[in-house]
Structure formats: structure tokens, C-alpha cells
Protein backbone atom coordinates (compact mmCIF):
# COMPACT_ATOMS: atom_id res chain seq x y z
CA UNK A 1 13.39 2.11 4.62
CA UNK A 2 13.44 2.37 0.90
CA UNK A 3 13.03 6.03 0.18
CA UNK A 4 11.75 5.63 -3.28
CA UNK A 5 8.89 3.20 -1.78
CA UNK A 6 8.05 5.32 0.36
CA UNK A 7 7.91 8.24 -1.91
CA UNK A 8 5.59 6.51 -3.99
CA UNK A 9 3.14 5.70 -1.61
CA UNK A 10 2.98 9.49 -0.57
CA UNK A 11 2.36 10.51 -3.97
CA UNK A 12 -0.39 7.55 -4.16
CA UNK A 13 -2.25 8.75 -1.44
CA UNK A 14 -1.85 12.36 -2.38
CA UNK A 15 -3.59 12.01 -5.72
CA UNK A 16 -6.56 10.35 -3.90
CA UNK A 17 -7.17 12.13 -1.10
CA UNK A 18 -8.92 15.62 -1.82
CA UNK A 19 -7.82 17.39 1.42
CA UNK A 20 -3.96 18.74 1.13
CA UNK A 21 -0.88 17.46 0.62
CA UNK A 22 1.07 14.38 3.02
CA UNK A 23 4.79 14.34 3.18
CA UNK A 24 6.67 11.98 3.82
CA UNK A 25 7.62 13.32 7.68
CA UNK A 26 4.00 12.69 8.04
CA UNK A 27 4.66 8.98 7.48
CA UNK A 28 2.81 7.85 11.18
CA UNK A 29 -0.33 10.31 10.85
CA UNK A 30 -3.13 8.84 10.92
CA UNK A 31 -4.72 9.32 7.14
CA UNK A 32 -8.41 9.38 8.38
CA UNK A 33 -7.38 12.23 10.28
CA UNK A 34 -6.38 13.80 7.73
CA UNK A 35 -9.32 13.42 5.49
CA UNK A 36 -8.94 10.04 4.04
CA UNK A 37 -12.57 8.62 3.42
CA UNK A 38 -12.96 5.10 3.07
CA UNK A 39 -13.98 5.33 -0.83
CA UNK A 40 -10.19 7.16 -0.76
CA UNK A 41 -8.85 4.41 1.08
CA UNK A 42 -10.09 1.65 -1.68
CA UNK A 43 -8.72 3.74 -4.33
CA UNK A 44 -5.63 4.25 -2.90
CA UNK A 45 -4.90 0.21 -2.18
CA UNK A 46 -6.26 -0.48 -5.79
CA UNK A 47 -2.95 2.03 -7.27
CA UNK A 48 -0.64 0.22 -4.97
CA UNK A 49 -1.79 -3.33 -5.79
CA UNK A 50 -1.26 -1.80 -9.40
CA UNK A 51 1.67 0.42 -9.19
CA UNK A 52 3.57 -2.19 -6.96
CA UNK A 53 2.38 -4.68 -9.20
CA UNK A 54 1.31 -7.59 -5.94
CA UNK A 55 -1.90 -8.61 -4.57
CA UNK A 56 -2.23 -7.04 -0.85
CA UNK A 57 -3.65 -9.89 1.53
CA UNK A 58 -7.35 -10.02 2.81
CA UNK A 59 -6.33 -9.79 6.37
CA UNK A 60 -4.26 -6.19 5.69
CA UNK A 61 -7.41 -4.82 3.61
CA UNK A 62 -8.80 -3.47 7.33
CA UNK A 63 -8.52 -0.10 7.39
CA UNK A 64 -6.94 -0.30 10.55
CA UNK A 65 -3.99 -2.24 9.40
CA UNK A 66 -3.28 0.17 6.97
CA UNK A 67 -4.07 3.64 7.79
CA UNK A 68 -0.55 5.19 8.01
CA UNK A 69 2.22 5.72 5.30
CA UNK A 70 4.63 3.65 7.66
CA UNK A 71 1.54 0.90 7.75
CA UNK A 72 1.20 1.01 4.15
CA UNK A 73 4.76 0.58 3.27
CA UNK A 74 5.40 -2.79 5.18
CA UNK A 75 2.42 -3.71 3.79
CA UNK A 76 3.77 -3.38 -0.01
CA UNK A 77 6.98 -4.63 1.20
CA UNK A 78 6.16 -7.99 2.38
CA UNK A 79 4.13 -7.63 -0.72
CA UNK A 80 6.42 -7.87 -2.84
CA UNK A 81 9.14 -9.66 -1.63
């Protein structure tokens, strides 16, 4: 796993969701669990389209295919590759 990815996606989701602060040990939790709303969770895939500079398929927009760090991050991956 690239570190630095990863790292950015935690600080992504951390300046979008109100409730605390996610680590990156936290990278399987479940972010609705954690207080991820789904206005949050369009935000958040909106700053990695933009910070990761790719276009995050239709069929991975479903919350449930991306509602963990670990999720996420293959997500941008494949992205950009």
C-alpha cells in the first residue's frame, strides 16, 4: 500500500466529516459508523476525484463500495493507473 495515498485519503475524509478524527489504523472502519453522512460522503469523493486528479466510475459511487479508507484507496488506485 502506498502510504502517502493512503495518508491523503485520511486527511480527505477528516476535513469532511464533522465527528473526530480517522487514522490511518482505522483504515477498515466503517465511516458511517463513524459519523459519515451521505452529504459527507459526496464531498469527500468530489476532493478525491479532484485531489487524485481521475474520474471515479459510476458503479464504485455506491456508498457501499466505498465506505472504508481501505475501500476508498483501491478505488483511487485503479483510478489512476
Amino acid at each position: 500500500m502506498d502510504i502517502v495515498i493512503l495518508e491523503r485519503i485520511c486527511q480527505i475524509i477528516n476535513l469532511n466529516i464533522e465527528s473526530g478524527e480517522l487514522s490511518i489504523n482505522q483504515i477498515d472502519e466503517d465511516l458511517f459508523s463513524i459519523g459519515m453522512s451521505s452529504i459527507d460522503y459526496i464531498r469527500i469523493v468530489v476532493a478525491l476525484e479532484e485531489e487524485f486528479e481521475c474520474q471515479i466510475p459510476n458503479s464504485k459511487l455506491l456508498l457501499s463500495e466505498m465506505n472504508t479508507m481501505s475501500k476508498m484507496y483501491q478505488v483511487i488506485v485503479q483510478c489512476v493507473r
